[in-house]
PDB file of N, CA and C in Angstrom:
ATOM      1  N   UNK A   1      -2.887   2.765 -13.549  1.00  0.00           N
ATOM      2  CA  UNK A   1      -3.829   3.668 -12.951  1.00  0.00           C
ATOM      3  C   UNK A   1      -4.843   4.064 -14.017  1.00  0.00           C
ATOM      4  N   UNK A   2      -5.796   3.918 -13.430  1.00  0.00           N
ATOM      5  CA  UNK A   2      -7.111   4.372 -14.916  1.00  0.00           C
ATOM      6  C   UNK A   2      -8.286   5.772 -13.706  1.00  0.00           C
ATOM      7  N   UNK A   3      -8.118   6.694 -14.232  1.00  0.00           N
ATOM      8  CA  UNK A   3      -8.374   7.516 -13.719  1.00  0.00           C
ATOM      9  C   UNK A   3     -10.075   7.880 -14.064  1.00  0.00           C
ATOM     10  N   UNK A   4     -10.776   8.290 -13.296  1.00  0.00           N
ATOM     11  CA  UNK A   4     -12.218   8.460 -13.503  1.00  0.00           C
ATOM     12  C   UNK A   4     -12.847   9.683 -14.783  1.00  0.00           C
ATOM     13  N   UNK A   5     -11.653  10.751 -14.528  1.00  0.00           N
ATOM     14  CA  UNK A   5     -12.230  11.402 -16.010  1.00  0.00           C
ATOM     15  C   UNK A   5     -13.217  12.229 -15.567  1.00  0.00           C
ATOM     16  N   UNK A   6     -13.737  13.073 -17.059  1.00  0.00           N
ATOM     17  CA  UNK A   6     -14.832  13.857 -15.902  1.00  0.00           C
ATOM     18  C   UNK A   6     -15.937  13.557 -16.029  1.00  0.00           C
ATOM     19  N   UNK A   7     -16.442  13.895 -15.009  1.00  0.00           N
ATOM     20  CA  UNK A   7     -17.879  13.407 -14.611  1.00  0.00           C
ATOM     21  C   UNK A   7     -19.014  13.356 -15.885  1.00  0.00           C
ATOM     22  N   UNK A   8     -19.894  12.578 -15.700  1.00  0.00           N
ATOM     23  CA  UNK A   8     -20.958  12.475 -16.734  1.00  0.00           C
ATOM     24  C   UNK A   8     -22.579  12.867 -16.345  1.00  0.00           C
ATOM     25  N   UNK A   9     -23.260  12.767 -17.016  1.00  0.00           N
ATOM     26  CA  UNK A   9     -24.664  13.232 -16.284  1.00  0.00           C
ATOM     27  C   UNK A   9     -25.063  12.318 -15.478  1.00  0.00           C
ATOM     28  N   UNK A  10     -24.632  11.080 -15.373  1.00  0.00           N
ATOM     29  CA  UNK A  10     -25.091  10.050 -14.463  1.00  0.00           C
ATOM     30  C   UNK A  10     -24.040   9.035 -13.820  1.00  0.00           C
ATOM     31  N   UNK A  11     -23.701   9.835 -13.363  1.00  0.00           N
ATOM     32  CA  UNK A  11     -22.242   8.534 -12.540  1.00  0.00           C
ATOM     33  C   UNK A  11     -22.613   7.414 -12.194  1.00  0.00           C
ATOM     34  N   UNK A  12     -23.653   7.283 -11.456  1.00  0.00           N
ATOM     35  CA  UNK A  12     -24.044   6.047 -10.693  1.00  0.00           C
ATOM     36  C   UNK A  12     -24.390   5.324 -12.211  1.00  0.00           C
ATOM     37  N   UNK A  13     -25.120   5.859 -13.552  1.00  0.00           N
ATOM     38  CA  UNK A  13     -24.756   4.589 -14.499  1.00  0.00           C
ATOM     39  C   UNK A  13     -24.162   4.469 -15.028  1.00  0.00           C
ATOM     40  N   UNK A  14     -23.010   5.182 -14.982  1.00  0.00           N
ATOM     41  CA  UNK A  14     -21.277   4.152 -15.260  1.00  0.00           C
ATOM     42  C   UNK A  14     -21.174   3.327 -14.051  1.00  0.00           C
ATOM     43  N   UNK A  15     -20.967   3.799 -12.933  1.00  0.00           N
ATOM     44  CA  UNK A  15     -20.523   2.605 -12.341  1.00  0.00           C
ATOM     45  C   UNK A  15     -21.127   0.966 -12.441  1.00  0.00           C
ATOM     46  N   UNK A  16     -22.506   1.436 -12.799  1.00  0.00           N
ATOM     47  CA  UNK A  16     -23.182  -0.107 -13.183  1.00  0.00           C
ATOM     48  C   UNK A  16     -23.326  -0.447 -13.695  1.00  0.00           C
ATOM     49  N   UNK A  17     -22.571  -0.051 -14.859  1.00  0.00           N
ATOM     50  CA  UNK A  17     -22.940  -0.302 -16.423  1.00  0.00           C
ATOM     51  C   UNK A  17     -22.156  -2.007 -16.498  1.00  0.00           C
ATOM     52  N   UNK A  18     -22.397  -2.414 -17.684  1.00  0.00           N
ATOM     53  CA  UNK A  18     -21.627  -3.828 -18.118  1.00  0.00           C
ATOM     54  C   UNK A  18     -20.394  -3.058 -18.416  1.00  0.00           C
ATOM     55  N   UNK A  19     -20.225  -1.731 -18.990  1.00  0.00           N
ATOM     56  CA  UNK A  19     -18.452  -1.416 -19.190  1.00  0.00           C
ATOM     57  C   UNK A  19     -17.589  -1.395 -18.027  1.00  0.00           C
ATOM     58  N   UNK A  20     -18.341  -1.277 -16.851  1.00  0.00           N
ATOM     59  CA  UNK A  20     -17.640  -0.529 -15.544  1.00  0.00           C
ATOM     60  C   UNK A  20     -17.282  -2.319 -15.283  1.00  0.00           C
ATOM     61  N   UNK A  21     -18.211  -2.895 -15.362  1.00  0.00           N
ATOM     62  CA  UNK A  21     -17.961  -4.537 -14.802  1.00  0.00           C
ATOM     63  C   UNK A  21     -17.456  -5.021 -15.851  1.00  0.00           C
ATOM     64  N   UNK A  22     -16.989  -4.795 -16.703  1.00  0.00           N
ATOM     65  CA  UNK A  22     -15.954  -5.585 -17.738  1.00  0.00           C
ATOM     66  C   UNK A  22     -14.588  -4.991 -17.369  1.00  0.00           C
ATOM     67  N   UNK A  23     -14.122  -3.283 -17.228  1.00  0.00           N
ATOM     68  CA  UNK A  23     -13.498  -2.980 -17.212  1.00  0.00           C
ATOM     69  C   UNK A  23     -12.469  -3.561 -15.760  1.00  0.00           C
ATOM     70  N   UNK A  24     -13.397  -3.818 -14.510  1.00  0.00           N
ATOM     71  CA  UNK A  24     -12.831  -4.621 -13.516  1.00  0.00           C
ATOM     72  C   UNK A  24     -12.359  -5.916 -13.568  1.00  0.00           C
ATOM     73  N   UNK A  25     -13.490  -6.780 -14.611  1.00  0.00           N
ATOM     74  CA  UNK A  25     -13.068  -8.057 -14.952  1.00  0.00           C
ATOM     75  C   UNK A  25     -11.729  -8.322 -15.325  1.00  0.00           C
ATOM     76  N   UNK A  26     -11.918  -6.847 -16.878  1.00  0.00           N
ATOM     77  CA  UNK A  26     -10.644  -7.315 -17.586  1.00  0.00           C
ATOM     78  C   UNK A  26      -9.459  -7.066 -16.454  1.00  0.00           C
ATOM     79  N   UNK A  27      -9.330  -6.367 -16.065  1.00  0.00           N
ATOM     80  CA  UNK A  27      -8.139  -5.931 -14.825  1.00  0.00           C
ATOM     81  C   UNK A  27      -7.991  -7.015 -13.704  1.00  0.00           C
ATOM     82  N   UNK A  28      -8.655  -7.691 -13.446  1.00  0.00           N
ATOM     83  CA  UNK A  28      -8.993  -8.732 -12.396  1.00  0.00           C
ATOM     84  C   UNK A  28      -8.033  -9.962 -13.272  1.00  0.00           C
ATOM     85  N   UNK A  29      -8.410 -10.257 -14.605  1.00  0.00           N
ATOM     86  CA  UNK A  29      -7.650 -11.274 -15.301  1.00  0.00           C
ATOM     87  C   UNK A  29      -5.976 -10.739 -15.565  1.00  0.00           C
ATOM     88  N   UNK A  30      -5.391  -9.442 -15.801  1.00  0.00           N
ATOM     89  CA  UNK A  30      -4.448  -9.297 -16.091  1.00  0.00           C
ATOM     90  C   UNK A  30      -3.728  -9.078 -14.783  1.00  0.00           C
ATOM     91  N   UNK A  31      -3.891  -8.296 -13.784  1.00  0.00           N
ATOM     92  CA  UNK A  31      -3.082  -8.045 -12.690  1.00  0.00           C
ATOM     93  C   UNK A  31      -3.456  -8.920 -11.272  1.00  0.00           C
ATOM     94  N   UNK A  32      -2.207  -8.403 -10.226  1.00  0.00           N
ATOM     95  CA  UNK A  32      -2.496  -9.349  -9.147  1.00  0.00           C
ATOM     96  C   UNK A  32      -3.352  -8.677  -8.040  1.00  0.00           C
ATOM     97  N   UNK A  33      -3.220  -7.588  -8.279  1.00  0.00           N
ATOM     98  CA  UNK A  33      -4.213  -6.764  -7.231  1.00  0.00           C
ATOM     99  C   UNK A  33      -4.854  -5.535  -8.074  1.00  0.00           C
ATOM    100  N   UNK A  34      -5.670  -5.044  -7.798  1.00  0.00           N
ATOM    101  CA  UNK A  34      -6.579  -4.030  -8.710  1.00  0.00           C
ATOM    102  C   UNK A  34      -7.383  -3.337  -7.727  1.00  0.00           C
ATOM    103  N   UNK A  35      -7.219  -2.064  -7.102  1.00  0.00           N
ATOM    104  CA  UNK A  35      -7.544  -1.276  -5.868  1.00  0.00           C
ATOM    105  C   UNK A  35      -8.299  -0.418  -6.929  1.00  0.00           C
ATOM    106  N   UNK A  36      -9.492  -0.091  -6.033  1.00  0.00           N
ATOM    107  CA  UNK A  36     -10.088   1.014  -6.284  1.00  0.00           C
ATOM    108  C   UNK A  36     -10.727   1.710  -5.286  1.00  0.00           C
ATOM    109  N   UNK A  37     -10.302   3.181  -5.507  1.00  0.00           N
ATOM    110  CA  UNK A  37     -10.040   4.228  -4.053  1.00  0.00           C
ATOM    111  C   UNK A  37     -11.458   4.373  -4.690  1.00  0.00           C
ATOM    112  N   UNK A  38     -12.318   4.841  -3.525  1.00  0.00           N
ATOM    113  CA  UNK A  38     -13.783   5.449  -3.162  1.00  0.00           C
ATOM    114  C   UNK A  38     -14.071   6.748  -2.241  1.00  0.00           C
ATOM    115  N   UNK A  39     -14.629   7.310  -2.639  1.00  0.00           N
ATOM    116  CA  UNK A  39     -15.307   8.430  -1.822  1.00  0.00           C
ATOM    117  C   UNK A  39     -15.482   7.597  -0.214  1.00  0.00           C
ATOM    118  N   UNK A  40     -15.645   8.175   0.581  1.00  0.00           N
ATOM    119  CA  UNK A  40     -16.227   7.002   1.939  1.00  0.00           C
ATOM    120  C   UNK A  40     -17.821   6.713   1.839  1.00  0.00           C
ATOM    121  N   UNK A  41     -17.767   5.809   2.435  1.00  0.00           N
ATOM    122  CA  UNK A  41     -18.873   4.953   2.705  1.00  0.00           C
ATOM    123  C   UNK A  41     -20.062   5.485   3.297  1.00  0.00           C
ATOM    124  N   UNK A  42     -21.152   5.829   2.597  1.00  0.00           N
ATOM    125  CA  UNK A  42     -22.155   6.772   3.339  1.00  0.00           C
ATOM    126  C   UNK A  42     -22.200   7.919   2.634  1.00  0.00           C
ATOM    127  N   UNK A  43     -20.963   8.529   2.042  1.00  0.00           N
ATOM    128  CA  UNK A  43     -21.318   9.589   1.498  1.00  0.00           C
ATOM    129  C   UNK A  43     -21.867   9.944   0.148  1.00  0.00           C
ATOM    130  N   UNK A  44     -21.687   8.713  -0.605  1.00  0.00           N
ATOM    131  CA  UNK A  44     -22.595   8.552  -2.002  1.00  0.00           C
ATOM    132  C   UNK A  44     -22.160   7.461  -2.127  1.00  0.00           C
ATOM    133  N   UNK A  45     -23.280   6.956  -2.891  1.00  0.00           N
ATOM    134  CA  UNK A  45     -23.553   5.381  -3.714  1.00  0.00           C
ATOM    135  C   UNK A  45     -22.295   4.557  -3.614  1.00  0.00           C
ATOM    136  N   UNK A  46     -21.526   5.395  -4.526  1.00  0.00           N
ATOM    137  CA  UNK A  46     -19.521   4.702  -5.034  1.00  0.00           C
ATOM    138  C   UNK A  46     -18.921   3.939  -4.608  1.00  0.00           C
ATOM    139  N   UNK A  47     -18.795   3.853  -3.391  1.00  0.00           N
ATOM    140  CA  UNK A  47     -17.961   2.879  -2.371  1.00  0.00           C
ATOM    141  C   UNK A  47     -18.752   1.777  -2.700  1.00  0.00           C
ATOM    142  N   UNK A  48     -20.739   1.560  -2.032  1.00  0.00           N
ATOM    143  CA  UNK A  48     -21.295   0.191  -2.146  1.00  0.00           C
ATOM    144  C   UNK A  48     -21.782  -0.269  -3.418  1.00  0.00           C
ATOM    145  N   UNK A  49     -21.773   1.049  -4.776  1.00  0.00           N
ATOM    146  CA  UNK A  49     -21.654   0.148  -5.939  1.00  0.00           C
ATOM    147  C   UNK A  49     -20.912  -0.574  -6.252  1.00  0.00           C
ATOM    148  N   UNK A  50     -19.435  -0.266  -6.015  1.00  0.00           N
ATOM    149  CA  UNK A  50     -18.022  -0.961  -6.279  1.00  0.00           C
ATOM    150  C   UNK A  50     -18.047  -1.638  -5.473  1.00  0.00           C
ATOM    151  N   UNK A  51     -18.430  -2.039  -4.242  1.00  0.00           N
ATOM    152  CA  UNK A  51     -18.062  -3.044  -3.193  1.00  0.00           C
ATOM    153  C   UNK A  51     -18.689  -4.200  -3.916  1.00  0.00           C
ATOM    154  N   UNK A  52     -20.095  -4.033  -4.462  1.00  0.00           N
ATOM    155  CA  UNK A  52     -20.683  -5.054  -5.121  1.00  0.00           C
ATOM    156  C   UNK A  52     -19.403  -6.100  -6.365  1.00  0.00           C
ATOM    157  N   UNK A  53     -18.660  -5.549  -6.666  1.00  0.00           N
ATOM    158  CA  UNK A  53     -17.874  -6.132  -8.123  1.00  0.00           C
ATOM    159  C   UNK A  53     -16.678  -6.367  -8.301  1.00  0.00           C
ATOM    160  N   UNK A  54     -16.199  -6.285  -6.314  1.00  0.00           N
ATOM    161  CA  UNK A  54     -14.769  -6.467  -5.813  1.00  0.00           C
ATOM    162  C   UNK A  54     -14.684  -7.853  -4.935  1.00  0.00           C
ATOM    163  N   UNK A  55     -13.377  -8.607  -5.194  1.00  0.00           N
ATOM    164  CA  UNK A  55     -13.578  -9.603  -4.189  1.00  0.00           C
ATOM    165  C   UNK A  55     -13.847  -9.238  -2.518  1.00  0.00           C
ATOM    166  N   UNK A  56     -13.417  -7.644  -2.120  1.00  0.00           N
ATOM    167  CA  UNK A  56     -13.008  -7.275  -0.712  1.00  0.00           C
ATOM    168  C   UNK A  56     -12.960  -5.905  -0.411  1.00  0.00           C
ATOM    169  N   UNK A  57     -13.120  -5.812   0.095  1.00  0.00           N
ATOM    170  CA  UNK A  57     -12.898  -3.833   0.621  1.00  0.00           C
ATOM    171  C   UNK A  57     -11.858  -3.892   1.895  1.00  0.00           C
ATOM    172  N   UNK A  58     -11.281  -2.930   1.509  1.00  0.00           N
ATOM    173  CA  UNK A  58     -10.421  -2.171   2.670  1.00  0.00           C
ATOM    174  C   UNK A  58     -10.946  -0.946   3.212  1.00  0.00           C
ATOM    175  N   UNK A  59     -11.013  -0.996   4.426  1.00  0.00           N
ATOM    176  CA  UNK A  59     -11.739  -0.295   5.448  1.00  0.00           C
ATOM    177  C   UNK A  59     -10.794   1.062   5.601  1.00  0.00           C
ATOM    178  N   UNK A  60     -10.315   2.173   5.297  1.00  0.00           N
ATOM    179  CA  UNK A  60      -9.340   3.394   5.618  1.00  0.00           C
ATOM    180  C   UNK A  60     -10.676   3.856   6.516  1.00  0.00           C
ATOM    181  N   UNK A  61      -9.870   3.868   8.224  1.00  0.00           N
ATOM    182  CA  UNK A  61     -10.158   4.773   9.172  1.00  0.00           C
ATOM    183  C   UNK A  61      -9.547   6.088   9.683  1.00  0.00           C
ATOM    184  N   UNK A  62      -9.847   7.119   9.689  1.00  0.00           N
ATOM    185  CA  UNK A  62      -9.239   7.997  10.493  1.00  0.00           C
ATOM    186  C   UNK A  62      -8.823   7.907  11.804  1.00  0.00           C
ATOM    187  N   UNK A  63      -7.952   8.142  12.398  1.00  0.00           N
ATOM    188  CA  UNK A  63      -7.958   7.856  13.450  1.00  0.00           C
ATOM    189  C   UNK A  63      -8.112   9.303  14.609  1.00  0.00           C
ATOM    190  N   UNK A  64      -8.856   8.888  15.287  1.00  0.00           N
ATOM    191  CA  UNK A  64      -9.734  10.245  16.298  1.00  0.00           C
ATOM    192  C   UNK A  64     -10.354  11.279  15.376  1.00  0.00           C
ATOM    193  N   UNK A  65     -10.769  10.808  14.113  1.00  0.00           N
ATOM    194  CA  UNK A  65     -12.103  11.826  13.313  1.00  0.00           C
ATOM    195  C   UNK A  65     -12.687  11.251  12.919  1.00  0.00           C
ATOM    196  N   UNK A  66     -12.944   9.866  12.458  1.00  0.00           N
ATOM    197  CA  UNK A  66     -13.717   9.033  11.776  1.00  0.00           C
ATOM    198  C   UNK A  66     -14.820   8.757  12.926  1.00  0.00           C
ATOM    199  N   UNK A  67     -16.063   9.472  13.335  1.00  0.00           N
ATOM    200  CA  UNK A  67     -17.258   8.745  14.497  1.00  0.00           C
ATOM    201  C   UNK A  67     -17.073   7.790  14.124  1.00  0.00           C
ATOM    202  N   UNK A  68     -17.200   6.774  15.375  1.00  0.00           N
ATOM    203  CA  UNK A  68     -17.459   5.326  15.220  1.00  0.00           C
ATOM    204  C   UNK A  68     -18.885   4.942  14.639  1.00  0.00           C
ATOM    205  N   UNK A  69     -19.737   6.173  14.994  1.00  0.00           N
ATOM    206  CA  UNK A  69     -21.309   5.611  14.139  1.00  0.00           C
ATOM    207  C   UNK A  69     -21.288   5.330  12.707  1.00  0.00           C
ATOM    208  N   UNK A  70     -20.354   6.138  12.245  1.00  0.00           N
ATOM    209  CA  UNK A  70     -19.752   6.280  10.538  1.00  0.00           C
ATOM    210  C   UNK A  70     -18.960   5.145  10.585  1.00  0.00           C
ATOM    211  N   UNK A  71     -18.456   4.058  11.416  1.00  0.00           N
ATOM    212  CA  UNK A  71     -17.406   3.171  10.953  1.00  0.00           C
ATOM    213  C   UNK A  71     -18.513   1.808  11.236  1.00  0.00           C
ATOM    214  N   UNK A  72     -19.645   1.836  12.380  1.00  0.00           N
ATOM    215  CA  UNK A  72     -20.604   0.853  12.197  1.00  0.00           C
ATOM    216  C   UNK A  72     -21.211   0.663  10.921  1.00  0.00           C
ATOM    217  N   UNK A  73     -21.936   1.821  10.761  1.00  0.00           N
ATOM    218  CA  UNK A  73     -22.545   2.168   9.494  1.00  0.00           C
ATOM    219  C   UNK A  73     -22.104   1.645   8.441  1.00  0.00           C
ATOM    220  N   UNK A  74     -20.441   2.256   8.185  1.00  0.00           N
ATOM    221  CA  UNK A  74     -19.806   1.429   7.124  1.00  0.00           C
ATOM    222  C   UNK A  74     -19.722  -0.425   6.946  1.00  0.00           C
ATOM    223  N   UNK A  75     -19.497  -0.555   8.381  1.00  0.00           N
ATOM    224  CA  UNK A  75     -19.354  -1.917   8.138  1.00  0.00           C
ATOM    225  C   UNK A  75     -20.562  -2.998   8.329  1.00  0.00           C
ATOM    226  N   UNK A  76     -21.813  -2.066   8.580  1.00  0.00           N
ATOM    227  CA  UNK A  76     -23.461  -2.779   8.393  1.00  0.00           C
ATOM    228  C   UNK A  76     -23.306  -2.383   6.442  1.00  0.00           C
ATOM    229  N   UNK A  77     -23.502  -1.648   6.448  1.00  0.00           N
ATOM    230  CA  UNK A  77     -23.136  -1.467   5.199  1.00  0.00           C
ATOM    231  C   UNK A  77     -23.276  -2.128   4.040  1.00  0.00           C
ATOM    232  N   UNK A  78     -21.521  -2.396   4.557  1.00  0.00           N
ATOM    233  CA  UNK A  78     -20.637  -3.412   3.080  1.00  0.00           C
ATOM    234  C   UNK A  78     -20.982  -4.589   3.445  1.00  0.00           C
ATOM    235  N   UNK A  79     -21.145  -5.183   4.850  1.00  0.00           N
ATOM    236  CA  UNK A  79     -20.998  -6.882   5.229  1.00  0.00           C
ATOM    237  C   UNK A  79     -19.814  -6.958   5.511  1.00  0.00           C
ATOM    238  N   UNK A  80     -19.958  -7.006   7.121  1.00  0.00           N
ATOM    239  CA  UNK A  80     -18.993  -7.523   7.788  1.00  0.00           C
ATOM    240  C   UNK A  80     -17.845  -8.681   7.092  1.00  0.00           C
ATOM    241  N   UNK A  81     -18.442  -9.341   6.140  1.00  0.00           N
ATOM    242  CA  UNK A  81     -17.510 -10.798   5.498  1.00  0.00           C
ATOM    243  C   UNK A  81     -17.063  -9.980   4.505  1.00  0.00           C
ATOM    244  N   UNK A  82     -17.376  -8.821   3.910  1.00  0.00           N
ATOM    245  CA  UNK A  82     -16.740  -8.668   2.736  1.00  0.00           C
ATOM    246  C   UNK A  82     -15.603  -7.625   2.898  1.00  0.00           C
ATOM    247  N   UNK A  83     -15.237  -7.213   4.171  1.00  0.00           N
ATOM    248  CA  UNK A  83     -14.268  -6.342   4.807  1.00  0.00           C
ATOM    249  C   UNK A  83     -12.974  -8.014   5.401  1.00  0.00           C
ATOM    250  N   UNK A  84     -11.903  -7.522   4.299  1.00  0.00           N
ATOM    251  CA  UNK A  84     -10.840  -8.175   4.710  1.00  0.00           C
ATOM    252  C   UNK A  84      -9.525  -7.500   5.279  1.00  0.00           C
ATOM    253  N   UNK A  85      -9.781  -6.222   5.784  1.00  0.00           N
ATOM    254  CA  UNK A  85      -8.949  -5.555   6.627  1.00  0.00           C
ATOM    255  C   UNK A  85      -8.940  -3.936   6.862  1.00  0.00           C
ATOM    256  N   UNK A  86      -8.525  -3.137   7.561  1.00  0.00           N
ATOM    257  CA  UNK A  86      -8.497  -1.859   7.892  1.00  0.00           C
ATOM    258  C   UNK A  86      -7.420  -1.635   8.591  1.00  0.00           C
ATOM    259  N   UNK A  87      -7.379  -0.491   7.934  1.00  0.00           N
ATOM    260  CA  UNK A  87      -6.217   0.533   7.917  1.00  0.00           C
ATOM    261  C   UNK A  87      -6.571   1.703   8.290  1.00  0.00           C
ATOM    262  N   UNK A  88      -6.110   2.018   9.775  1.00  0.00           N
ATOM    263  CA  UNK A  88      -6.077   3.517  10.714  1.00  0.00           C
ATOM    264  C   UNK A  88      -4.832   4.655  10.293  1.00  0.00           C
ATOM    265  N   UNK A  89      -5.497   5.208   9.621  1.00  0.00           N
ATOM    266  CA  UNK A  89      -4.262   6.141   9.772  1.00  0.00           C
ATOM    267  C   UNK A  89      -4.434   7.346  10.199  1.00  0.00           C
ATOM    268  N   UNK A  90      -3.228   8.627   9.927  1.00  0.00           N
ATOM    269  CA  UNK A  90      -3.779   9.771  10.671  1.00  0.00           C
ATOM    270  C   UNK A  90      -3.117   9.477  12.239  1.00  0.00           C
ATOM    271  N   UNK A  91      -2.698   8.237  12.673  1.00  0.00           N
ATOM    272  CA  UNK A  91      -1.872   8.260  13.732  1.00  0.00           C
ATOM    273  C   UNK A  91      -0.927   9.321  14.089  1.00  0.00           C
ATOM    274  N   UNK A  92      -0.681   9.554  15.274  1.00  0.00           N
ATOM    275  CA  UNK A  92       0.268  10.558  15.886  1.00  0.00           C
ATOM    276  C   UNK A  92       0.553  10.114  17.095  1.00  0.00           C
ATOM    277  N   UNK A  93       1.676  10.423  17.425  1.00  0.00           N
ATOM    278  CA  UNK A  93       2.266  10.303  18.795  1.00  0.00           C
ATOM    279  C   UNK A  93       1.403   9.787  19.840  1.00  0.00           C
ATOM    280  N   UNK A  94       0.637  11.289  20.022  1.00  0.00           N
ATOM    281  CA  UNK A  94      -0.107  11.603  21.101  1.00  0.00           C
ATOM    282  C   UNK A  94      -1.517  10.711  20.924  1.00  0.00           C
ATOM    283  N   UNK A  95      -1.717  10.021  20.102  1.00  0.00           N
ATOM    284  CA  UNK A  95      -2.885   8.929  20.063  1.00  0.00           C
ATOM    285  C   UNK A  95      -2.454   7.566  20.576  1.00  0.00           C
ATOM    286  N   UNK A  96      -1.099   7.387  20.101  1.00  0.00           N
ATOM    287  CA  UNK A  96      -0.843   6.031  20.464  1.00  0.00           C
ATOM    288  C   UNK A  96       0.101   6.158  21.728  1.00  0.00           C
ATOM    289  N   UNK A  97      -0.758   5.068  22.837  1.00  0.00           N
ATOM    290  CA  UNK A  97       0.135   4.771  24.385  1.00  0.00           C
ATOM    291  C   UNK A  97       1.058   3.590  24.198  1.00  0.00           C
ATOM    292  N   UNK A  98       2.081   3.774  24.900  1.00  0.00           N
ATOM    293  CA  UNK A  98       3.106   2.785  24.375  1.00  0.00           C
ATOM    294  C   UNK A  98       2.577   1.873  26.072  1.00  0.00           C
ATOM    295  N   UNK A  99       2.575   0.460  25.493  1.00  0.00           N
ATOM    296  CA  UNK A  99       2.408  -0.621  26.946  1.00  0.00           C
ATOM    297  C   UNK A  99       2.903  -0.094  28.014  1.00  0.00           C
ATOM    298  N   UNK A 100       2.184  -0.368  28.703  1.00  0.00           N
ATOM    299  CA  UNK A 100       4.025  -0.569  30.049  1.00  0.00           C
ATOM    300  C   UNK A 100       4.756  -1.942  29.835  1.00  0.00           C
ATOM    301  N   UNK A 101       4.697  -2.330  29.510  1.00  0.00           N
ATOM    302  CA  UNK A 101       5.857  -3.683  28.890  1.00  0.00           C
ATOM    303  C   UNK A 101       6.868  -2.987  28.224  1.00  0.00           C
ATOM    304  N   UNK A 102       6.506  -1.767  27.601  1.00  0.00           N
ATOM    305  CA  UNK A 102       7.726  -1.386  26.493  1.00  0.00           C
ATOM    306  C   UNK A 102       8.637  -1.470  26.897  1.00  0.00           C
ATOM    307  N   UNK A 103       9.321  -0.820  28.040  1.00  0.00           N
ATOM    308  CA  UNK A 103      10.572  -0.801  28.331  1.00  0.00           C
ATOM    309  C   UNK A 103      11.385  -2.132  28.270  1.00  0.00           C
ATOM    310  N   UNK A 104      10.600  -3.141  28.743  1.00  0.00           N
ATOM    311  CA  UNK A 104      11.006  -4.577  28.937  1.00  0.00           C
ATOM    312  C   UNK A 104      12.014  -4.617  27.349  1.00  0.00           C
ATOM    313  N   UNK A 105      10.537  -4.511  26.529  1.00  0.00           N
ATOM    314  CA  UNK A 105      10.918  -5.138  25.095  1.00  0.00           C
ATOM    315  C   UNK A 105      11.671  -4.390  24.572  1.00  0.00           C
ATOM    316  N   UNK A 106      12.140  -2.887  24.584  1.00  0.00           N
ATOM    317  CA  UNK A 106      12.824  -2.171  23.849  1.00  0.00           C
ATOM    318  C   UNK A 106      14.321  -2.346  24.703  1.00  0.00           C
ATOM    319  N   UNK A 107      14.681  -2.879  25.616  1.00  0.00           N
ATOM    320  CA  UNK A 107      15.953  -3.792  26.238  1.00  0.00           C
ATOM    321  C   UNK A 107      16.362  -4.685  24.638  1.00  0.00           C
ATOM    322  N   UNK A 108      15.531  -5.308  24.289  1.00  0.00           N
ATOM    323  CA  UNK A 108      15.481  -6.221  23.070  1.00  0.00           C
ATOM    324  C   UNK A 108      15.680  -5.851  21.605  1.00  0.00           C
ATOM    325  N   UNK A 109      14.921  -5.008  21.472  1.00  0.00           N
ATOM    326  CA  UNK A 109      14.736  -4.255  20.191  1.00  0.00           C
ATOM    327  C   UNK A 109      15.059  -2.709  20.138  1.00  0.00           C
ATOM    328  N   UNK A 110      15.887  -2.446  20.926  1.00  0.00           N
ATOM    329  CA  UNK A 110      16.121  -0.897  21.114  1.00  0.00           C
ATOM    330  C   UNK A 110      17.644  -0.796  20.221  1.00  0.00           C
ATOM    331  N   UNK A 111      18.173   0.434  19.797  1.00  0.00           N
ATOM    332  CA  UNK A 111      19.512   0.634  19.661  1.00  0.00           C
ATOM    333  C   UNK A 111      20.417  -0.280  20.239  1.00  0.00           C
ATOM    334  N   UNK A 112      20.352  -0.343  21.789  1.00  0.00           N
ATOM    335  CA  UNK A 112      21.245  -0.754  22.898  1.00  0.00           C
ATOM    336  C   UNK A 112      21.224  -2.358  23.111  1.00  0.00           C
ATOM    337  N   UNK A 113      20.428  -2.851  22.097  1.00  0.00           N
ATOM    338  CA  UNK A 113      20.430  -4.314  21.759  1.00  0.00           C
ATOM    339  C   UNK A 113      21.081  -4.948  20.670  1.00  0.00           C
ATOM    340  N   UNK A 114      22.081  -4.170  20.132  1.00  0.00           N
ATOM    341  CA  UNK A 114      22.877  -4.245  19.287  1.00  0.00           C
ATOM    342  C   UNK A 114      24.157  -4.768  19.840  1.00  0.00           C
ATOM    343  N   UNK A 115      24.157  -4.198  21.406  1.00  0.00           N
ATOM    344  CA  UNK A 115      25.490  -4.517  21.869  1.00  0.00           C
ATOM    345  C   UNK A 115      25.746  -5.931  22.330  1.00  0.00           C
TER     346      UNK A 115
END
């Protein structure tokens, strides 16, 4: 974990500096994955400076607070090709409807399919 530290008079030129893009490089050559969490998308620079110097972005949606105009936006954005998946969270019960098939399948995969 390499933590951001405190702020400087110009954030946006660290993030674009040749240190900020070496410091990803070097991490890119030693490990197998190398995440870097962002402010959201739209709300300052951060997210689409770093999107620039990553193979991919992961999309974190809220689920029933995130406007969808804020999730177009995001993904006119970054480029649709450079989004290799999303993740809703914030799920609850009462958001998610279970099929009407369920019953079928939980015959299958329920407790009572053990027997």
């Amino acid at each position: 974990m390499l933590t951001a530290g405190a702020p400087g008079n110009s954030p946006l030129a660290a993030l674009t500096s040749e240190r900020m893009r070496s410091v990803i490089e070097d991490a890119r050559d030693r490990f197998d994955w190398v995440i870097l969490d962002t402010p959201p998308v739209g709300l300052i620079s951060d997210a689409n400076v770093l999107a620039s110097l990553v193979d991919g972005v992961l999309l974190v949606i809220g689920a029933a607070t995130t406007p969808y105009a804020a999730i177009h936006r995001a993904v006119a954005e970054l480029g649709k090709e450079r989004i290799i998946g999303v993740v809703l969270n914030r799920v609850t019960d009462g958001l998610v409807k279970k099929p009407p098939y369920g019953s079928y399948y939980d015959e299958y995969s329920g407790p009572e399919a053990a027997h």
